[in-house]
N, C-alpha and C. Protein backbone atom coordinates (compact mmCIF):
# COMPACT_ATOMS: atom_id res chain seq x y z
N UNK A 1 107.69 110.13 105.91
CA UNK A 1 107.62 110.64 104.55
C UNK A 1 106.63 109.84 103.71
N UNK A 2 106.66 108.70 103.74
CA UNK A 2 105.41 107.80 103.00
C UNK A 2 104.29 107.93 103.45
N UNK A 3 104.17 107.96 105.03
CA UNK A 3 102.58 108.56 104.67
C UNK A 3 102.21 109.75 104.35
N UNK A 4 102.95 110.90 104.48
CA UNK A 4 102.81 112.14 103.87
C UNK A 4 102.56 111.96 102.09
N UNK A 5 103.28 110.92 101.89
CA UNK A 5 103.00 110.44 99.91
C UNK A 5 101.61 110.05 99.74
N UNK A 6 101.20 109.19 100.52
CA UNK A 6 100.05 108.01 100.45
C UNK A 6 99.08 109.21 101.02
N UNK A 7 99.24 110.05 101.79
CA UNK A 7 98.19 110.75 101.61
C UNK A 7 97.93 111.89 101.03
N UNK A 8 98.61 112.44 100.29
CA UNK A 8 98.78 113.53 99.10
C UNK A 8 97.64 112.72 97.96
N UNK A 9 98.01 111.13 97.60
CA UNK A 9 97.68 110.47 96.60
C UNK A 9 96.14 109.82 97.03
N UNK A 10 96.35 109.77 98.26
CA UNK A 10 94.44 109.60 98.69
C UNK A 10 94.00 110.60 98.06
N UNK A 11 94.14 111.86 98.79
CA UNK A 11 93.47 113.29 98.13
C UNK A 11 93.07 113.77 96.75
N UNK A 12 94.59 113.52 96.05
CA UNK A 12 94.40 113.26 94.75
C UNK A 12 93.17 112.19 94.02
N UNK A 13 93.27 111.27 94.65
CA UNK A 13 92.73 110.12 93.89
C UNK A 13 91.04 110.31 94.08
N UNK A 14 90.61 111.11 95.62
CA UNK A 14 88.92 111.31 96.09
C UNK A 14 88.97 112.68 95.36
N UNK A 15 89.87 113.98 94.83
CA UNK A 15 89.20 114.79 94.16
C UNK A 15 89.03 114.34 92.57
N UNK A 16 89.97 113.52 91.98
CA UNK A 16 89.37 113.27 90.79
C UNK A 16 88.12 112.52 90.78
N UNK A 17 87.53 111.93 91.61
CA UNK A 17 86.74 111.13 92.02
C UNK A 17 85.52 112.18 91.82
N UNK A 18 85.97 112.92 93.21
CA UNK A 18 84.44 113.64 93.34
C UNK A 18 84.45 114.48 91.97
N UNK A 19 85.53 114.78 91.13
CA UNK A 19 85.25 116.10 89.91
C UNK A 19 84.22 114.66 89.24
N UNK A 20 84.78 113.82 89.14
CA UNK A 20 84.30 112.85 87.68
C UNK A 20 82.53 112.74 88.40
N UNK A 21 82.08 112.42 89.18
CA UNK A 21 81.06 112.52 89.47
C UNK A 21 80.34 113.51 89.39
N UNK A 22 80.32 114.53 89.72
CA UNK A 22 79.99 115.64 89.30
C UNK A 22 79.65 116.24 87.84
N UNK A 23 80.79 116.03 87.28
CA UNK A 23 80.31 115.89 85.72
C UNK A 23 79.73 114.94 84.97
N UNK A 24 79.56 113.85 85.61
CA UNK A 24 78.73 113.08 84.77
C UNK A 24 80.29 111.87 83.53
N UNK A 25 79.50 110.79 83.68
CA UNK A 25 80.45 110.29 82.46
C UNK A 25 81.30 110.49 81.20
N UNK A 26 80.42 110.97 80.57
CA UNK A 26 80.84 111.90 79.02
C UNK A 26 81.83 112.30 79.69
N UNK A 27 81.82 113.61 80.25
CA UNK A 27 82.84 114.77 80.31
C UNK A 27 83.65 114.19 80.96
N UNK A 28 83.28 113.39 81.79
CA UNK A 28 84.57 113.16 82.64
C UNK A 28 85.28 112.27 82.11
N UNK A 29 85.00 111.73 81.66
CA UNK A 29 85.85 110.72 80.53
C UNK A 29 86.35 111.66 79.35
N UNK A 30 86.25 112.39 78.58
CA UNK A 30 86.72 112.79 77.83
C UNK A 30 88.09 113.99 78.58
N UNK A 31 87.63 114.22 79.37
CA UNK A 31 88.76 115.21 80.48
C UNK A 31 89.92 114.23 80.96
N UNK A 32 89.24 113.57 81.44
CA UNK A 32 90.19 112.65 82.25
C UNK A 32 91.34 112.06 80.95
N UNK A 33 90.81 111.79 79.95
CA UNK A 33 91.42 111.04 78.80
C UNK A 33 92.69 111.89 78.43
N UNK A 34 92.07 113.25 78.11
CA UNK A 34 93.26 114.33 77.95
C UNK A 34 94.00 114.88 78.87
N UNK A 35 93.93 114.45 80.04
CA UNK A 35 94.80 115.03 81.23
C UNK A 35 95.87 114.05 81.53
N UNK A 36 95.13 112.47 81.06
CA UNK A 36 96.24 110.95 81.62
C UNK A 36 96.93 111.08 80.30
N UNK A 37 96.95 111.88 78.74
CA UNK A 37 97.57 111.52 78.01
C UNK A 37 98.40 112.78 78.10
N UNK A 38 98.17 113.68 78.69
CA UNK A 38 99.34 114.82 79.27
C UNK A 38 100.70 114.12 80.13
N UNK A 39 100.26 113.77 80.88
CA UNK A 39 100.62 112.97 82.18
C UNK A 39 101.43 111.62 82.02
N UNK A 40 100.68 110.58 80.98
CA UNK A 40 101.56 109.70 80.67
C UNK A 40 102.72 109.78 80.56
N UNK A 41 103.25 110.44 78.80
CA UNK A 41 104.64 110.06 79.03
C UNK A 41 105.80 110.81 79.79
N UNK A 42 105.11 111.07 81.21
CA UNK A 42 106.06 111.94 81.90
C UNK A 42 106.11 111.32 83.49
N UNK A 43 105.38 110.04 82.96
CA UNK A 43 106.00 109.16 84.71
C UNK A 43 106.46 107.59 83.30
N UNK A 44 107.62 107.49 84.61
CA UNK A 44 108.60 106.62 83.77
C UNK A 44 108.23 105.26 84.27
N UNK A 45 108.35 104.36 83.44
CA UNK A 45 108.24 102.82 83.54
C UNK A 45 109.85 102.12 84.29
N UNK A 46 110.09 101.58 85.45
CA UNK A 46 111.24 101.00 85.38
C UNK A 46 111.74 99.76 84.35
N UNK A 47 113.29 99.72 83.89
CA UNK A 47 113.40 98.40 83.32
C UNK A 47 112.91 97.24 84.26
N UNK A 48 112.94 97.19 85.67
CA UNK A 48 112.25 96.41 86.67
C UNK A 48 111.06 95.73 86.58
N UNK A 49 110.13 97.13 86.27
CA UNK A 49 108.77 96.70 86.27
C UNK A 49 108.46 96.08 84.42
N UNK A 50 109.41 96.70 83.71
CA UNK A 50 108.98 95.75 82.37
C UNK A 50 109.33 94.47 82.38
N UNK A 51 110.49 94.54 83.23
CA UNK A 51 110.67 92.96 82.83
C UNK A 51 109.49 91.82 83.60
N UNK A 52 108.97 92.35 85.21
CA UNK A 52 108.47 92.03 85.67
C UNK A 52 107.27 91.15 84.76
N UNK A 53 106.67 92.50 83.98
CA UNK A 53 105.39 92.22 82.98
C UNK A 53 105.16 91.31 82.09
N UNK A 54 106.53 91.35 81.69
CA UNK A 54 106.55 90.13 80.76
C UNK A 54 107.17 89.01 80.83
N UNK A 55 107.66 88.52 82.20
CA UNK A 55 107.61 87.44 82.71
C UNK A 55 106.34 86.83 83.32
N UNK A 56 105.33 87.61 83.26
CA UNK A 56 104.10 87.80 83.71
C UNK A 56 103.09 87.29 82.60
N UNK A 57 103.69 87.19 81.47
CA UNK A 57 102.72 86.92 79.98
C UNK A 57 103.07 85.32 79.94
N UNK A 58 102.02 84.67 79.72
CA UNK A 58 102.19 83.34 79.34
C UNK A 58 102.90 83.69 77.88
N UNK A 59 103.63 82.50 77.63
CA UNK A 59 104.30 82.55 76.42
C UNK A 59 103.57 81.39 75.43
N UNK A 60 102.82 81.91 74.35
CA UNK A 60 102.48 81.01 73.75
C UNK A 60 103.06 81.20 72.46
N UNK A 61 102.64 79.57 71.47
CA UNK A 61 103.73 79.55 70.31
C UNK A 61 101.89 80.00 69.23
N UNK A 62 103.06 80.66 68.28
CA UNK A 62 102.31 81.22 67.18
C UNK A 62 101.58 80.33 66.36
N UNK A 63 100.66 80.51 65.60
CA UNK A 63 99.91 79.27 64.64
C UNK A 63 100.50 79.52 63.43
């Protein structure tokens, strides 16, 4: 089953690839921008991986 995932997400990952090339920077950046902000808030962050992150931040003291 995982490589059936990992390679769904290759595919995925070489056609956005080849679209963004194809169009050139501009567009593809401005496409891409509005498709990852579709997309965002609809894959979820674990409490796992937040905490991960910010055990991950140096902690510095304020001035």
């Amino acid at each position: 089953m995982k490589l059936i995932k990992y390679f769904l997400e290759f595919l995925i990952v070489i056609f956005f690839f080849t679209i963004s090339k194809i169009l050139g920077l501009k567009v593809s950046s401005y496409l891409f921008s509005r498709i990852f902000k579709k997309i965002g808030p609809h894959i979820r962050s674990s409490k796992k991986n937040r905490k991960k992150y910010i055990d991950s931040l140096p902690k510095t003291k304020s001035r």
